[in-house]
N, C-alpha and C. Protein backbone atom coordinates (compact mmCIF):
# COMPACT_ATOMS: atom_id res chain seq x y z
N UNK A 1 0.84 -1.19 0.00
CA UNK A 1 0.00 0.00 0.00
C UNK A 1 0.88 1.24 0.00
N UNK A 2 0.64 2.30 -1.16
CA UNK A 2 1.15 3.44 -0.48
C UNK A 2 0.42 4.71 -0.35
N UNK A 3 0.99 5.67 -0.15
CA UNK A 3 -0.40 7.08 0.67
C UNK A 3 -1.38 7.27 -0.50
N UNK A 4 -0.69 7.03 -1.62
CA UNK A 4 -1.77 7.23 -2.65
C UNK A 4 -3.40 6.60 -2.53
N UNK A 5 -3.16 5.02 -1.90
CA UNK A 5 -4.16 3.92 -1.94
C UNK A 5 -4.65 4.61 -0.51
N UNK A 6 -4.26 4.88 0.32
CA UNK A 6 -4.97 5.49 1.57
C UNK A 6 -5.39 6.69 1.31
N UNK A 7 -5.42 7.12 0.71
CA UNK A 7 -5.58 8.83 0.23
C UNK A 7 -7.32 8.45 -0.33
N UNK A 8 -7.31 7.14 -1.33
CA UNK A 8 -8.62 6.54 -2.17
C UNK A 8 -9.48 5.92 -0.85
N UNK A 9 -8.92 5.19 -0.11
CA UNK A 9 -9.23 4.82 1.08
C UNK A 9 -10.13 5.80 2.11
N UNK A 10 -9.53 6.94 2.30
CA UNK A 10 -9.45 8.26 3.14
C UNK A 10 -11.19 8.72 2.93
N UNK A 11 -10.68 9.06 1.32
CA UNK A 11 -12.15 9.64 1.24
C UNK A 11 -13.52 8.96 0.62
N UNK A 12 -13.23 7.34 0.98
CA UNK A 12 -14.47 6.78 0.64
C UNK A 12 -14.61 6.16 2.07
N UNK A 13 -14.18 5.90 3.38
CA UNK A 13 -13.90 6.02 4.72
C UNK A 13 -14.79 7.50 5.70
N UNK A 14 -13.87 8.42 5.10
CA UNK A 14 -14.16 9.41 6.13
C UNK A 14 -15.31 10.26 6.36
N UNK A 15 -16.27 10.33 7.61
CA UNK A 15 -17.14 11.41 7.98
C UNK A 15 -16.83 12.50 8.38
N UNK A 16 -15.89 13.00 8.81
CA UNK A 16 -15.50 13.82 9.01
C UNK A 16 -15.10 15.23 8.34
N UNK A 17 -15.75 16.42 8.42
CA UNK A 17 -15.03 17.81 7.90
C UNK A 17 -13.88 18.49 8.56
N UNK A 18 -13.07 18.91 7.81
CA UNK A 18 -11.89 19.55 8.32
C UNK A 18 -10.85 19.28 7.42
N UNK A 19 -9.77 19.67 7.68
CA UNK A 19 -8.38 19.47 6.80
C UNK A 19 -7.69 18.67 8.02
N UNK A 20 -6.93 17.76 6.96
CA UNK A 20 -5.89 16.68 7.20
C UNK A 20 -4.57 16.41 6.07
N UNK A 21 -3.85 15.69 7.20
CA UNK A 21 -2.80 15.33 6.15
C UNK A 21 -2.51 13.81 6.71
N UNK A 22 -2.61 12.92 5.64
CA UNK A 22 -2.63 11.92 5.62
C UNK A 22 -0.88 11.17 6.11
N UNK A 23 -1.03 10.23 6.63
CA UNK A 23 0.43 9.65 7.02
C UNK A 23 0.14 8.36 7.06
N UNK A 24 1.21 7.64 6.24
CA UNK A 24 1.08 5.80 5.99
C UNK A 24 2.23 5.72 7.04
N UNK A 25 2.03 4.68 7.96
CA UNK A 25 3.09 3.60 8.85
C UNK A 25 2.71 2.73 8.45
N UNK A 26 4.00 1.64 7.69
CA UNK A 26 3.75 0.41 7.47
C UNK A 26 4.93 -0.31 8.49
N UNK A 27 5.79 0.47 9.47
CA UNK A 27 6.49 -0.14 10.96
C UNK A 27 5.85 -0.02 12.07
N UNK A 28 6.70 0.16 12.90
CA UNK A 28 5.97 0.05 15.00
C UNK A 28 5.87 1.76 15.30
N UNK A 29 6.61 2.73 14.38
CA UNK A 29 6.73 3.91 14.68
C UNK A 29 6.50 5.20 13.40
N UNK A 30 5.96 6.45 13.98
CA UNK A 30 5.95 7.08 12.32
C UNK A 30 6.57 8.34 12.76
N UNK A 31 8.11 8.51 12.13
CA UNK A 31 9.00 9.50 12.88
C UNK A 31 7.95 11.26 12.88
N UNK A 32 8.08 11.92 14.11
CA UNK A 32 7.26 13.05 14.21
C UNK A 32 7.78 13.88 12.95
N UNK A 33 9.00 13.75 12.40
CA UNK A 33 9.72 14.74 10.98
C UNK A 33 8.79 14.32 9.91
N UNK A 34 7.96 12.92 9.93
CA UNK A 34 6.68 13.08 8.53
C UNK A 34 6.15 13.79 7.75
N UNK A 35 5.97 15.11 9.45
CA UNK A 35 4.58 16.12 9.23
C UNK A 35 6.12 17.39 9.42
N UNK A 36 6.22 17.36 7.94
CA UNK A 36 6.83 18.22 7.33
C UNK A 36 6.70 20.05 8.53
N UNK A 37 6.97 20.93 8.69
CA UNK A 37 7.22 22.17 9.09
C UNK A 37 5.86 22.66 8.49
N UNK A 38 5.66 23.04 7.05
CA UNK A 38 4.72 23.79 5.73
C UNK A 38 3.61 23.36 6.55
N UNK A 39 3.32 21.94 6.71
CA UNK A 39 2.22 20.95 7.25
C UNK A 39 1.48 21.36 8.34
N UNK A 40 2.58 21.13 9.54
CA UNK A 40 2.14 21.55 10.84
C UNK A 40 1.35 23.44 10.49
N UNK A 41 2.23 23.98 10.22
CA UNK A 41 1.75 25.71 9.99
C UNK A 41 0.82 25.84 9.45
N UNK A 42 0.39 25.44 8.28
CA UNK A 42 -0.81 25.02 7.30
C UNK A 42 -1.64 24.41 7.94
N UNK A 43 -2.23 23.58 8.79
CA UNK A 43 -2.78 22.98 10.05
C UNK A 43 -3.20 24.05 10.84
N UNK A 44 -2.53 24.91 11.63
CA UNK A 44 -2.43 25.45 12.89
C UNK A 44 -2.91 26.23 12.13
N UNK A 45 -2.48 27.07 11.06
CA UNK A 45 -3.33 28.28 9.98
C UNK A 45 -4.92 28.22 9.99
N UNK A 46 -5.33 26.85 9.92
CA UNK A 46 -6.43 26.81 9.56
C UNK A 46 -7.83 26.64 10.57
N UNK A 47 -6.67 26.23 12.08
CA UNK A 47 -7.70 26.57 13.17
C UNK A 47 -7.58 27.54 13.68
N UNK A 48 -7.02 28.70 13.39
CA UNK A 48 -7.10 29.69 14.06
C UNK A 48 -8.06 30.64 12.96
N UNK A 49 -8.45 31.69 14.10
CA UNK A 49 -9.68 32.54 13.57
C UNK A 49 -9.03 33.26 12.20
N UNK A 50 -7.78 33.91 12.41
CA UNK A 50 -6.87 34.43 11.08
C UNK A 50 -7.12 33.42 9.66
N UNK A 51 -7.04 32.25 9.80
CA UNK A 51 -7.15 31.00 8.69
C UNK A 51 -6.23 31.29 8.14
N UNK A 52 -6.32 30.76 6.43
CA UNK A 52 -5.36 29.91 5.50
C UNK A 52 -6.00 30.59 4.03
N UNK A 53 -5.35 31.00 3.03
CA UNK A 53 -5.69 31.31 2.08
C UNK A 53 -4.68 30.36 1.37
N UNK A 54 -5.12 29.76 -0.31
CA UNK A 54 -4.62 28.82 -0.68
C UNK A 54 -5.43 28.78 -1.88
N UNK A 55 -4.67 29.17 -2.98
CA UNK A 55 -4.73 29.23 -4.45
C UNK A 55 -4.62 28.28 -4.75
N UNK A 56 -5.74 27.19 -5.67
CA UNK A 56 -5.45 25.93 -6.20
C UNK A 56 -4.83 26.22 -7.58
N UNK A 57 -3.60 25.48 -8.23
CA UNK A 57 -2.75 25.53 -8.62
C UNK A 57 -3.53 25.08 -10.52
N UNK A 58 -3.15 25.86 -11.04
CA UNK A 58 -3.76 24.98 -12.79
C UNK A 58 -3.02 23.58 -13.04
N UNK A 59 -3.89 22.67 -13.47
CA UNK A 59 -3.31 21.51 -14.23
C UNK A 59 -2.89 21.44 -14.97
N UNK A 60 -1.69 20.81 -15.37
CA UNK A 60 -0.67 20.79 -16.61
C UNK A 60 -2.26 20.57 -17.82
N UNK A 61 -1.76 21.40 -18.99
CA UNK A 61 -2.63 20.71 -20.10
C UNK A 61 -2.07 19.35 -20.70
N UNK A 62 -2.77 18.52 -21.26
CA UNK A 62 -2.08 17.72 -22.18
C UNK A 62 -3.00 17.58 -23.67
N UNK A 63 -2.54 16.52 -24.38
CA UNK A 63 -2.79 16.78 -25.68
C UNK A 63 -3.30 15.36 -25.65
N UNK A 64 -4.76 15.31 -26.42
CA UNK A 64 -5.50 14.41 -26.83
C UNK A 64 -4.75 13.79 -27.78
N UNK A 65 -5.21 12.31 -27.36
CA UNK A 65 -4.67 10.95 -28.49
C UNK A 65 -5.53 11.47 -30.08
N UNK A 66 -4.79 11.07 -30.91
CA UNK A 66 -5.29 11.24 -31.99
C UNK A 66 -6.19 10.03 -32.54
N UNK A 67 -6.94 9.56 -33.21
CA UNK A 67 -7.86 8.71 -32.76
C UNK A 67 -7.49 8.15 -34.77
N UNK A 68 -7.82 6.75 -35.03
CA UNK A 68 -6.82 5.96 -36.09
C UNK A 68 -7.32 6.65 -37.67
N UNK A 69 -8.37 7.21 -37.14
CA UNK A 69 -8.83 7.71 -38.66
C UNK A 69 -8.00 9.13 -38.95
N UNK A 70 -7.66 9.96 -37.80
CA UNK A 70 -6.79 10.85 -38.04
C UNK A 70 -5.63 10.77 -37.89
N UNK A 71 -4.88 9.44 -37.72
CA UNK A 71 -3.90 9.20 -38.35
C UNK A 71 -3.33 8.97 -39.67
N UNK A 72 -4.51 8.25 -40.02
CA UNK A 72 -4.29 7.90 -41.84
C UNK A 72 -4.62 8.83 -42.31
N UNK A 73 -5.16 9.77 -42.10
CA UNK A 73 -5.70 11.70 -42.62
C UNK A 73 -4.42 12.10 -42.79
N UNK A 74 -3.25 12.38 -43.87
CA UNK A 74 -2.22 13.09 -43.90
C UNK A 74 -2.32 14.01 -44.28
N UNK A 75 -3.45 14.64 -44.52
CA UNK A 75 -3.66 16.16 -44.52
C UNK A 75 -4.01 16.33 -43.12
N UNK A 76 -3.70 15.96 -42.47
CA UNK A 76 -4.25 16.67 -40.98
C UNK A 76 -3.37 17.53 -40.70
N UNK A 77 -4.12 18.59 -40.14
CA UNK A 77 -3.32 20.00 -40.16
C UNK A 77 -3.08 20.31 -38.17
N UNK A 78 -1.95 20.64 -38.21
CA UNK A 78 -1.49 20.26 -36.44
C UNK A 78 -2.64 21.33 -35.79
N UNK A 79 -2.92 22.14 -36.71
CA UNK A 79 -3.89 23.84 -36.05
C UNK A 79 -4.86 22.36 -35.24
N UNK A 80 -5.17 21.21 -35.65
CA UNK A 80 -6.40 20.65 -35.13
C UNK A 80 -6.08 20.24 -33.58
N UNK A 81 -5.35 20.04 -33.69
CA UNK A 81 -4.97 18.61 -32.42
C UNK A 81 -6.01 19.70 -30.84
N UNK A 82 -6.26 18.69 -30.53
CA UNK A 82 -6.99 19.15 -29.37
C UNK A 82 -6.26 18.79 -27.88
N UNK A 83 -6.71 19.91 -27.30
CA UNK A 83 -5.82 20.01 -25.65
C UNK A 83 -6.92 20.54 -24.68
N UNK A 84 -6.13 19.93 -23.52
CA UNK A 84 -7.56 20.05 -22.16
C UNK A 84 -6.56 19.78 -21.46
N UNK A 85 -7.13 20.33 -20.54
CA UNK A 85 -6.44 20.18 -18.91
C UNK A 85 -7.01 18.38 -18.65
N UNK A 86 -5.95 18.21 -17.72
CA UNK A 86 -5.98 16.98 -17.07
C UNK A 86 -7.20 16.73 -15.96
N UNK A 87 -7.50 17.36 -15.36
CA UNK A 87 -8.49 17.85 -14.52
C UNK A 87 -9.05 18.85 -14.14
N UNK A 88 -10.28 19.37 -14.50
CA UNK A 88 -10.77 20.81 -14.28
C UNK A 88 -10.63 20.77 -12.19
N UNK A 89 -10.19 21.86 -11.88
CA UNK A 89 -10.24 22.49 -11.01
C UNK A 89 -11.30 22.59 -10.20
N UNK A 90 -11.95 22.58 -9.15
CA UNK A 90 -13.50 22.75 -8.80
C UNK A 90 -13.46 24.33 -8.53
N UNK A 91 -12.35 24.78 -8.25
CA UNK A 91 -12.40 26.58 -7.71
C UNK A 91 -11.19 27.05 -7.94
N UNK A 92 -10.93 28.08 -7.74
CA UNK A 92 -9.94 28.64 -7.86
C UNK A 92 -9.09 29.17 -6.41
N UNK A 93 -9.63 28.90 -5.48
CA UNK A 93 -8.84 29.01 -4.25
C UNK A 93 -9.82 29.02 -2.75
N UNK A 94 -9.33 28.99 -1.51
CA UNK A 94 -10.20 28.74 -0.62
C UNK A 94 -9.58 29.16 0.79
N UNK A 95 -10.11 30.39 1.59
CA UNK A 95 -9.93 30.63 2.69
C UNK A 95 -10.69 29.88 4.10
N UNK A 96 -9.84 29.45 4.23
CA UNK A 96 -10.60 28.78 5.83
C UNK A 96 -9.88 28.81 6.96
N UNK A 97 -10.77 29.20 8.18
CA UNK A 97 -10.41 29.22 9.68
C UNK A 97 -11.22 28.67 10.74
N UNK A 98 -11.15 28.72 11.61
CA UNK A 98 -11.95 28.13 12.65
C UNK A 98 -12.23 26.58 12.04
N UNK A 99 -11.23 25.52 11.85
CA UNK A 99 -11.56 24.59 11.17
C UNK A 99 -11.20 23.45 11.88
N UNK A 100 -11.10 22.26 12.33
CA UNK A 100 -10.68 21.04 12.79
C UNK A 100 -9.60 20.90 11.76
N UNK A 101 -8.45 20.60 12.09
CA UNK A 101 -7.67 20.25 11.88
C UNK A 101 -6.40 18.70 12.07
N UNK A 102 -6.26 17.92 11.83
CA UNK A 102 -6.04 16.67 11.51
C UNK A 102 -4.46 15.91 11.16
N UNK A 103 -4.08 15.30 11.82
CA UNK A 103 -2.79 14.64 11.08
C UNK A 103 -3.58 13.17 11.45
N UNK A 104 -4.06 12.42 10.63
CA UNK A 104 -4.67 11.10 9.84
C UNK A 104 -3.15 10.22 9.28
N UNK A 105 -3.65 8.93 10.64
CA UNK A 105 -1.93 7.99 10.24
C UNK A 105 -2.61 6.61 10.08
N UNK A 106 -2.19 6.03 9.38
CA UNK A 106 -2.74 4.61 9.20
C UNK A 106 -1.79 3.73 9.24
N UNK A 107 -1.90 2.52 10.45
CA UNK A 107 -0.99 2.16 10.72
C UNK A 107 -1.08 0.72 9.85
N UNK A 108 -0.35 0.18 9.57
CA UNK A 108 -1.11 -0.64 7.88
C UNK A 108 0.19 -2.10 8.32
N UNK A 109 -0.63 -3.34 8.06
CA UNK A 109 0.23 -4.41 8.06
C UNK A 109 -0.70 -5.24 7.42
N UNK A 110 0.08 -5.73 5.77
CA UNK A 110 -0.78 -5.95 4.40
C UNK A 110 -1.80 -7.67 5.16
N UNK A 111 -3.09 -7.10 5.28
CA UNK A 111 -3.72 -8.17 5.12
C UNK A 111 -4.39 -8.37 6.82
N UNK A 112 -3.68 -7.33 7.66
CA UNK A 112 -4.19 -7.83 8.89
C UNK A 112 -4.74 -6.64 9.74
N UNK A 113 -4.15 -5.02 9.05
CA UNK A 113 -4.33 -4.48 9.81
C UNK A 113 -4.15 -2.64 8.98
N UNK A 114 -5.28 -2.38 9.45
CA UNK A 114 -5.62 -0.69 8.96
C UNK A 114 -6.17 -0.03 9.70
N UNK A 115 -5.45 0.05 10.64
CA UNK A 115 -5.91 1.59 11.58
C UNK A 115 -5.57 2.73 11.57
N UNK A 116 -6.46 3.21 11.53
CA UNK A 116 -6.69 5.14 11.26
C UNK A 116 -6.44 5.99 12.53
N UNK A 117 -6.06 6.68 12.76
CA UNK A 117 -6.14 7.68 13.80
C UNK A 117 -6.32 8.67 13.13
N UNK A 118 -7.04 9.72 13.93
CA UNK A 118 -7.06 11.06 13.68
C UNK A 118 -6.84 12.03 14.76
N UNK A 119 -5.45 12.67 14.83
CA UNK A 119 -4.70 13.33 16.04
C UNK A 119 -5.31 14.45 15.68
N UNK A 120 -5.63 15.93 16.54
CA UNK A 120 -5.80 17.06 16.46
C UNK A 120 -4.61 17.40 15.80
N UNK A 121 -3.93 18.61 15.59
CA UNK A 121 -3.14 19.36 14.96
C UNK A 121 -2.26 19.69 16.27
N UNK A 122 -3.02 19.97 17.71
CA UNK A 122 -2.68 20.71 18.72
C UNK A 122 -2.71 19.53 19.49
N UNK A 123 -2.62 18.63 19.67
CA UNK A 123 -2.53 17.09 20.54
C UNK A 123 -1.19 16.55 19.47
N UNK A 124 -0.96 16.25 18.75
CA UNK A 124 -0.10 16.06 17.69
C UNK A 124 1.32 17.00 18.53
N UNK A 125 1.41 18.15 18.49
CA UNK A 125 2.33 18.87 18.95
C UNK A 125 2.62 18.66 20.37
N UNK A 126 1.58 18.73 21.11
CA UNK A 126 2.02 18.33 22.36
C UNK A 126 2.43 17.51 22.86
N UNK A 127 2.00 16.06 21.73
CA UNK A 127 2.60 14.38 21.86
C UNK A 127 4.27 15.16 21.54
N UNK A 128 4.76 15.35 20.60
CA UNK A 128 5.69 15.90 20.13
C UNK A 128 7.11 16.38 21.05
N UNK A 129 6.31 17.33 21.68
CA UNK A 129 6.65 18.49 22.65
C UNK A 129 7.53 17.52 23.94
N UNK A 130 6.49 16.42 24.33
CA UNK A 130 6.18 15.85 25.51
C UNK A 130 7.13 14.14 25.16
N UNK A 131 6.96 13.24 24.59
CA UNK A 131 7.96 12.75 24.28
C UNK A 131 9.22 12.31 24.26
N UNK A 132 9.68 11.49 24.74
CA UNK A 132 10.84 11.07 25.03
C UNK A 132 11.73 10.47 23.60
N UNK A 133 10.78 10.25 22.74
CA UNK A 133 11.81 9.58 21.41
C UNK A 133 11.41 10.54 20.24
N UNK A 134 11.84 10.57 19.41
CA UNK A 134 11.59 11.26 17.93
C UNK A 134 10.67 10.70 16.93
N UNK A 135 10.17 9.44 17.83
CA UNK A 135 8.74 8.83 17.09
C UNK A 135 7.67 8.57 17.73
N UNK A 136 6.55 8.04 16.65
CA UNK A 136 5.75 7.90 18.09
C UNK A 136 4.96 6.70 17.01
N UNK A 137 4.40 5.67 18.25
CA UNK A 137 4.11 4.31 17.99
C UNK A 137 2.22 4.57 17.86
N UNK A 138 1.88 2.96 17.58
CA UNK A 138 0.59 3.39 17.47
C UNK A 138 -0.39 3.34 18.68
N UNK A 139 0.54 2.93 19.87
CA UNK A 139 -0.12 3.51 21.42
C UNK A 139 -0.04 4.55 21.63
N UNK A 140 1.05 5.26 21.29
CA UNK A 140 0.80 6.85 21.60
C UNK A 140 0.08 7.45 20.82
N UNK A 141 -0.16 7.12 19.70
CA UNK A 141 -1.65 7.91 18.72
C UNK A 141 -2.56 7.55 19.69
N UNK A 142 -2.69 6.08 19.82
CA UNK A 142 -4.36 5.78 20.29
C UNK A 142 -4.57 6.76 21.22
N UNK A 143 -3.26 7.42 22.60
CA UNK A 143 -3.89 7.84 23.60
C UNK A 143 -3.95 8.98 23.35
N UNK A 144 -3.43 10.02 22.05
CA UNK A 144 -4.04 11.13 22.07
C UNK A 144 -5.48 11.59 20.97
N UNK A 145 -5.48 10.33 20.34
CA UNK A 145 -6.20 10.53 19.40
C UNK A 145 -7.93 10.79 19.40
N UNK A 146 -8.51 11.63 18.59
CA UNK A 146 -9.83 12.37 18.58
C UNK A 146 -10.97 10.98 18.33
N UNK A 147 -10.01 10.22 17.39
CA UNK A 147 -11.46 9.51 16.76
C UNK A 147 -10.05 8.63 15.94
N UNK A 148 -10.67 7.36 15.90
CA UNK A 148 -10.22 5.79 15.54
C UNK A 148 -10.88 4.88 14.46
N UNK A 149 -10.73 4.95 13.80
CA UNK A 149 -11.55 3.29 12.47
C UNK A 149 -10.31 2.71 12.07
N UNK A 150 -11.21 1.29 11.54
CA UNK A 150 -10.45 0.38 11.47
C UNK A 150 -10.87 -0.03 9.89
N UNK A 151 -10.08 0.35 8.59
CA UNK A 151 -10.48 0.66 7.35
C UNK A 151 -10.09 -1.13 6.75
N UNK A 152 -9.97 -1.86 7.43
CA UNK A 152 -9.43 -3.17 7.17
C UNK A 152 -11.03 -4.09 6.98
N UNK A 153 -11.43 -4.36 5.27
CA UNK A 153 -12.68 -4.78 5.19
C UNK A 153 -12.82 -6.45 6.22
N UNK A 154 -13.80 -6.74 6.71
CA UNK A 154 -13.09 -8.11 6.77
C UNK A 154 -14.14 -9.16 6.19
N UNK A 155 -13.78 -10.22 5.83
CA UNK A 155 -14.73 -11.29 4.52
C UNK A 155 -15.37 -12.16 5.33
């Protein structure tokens, strides 16, 4: 599994509103350096009353396959070729504050085990703060954590 497949996971899983940042453990520990500096600030930005402003970025365009009949067309003239973005955008940017905020870790062992935590932003730091090692296992999530599922279907 990697964050990508938990990411697909995440949001066919989650009830929850708010911003998160997702974190895969597939060991006993998920070093606190994961949650990048940008992360934590971007987090903390977004529960405070000030918030987060955040321009969603344009998608590369790309260029449509040419399809077999306009291949054998050797008059095809390049003015044709058609281009689109990869994915339309839903907006163009989004301020938010006063928001729940989230570091989401899934502690993952293929076939037996998918547990979710969802740490506050501000419990997260204080695990951090408070701490004796530079990681933290999936007992120390459980005991600071907001809310728990277990994304592991079973047959």
């Amino acid at each position: 599994m990697k964050e990508k497949h938990f990411q697909t996971e995440f949001k066919n899983n989650n009830t929850l509103y708010g911003c998160f940042e997702l974190k895969l453990c597939k060991g006993k520990s998920l070093p606190f350096s994961a949650v990048a500096d940008h992360q934590i600030k971007a987090l903390l930005a977004v529960k405070s009353p000030k918030g987060l402003y955040h321009k969603l970025t344009d998608q590369p365009v790309s260029i449509l396959q040419e399809n077999e009949k306009d291949k054998k067309d050797k008059k095809k003239d390049k003015k044709n070729v058609k281009m689109r973005f990869t994915r339309p955008k839903p907006f163009d940017c989004f301020y938010l504050g006063k928001q729940d905020a989230y570091i989401v870790v899934m502690f993952y062992v293929p076939r037996k085990k998918k547990n979710v935590y969802y740490i506050d932003i501000d419990d997260f730091l204080r695990m951090k703060k408070t701490a004796s090692r530079k990681s933290f296992t999936e007992e120390m999530a459980l005991k600071v954590c907001r809310f728990q599922k277990n994304y592991l279907k079973h047959r």
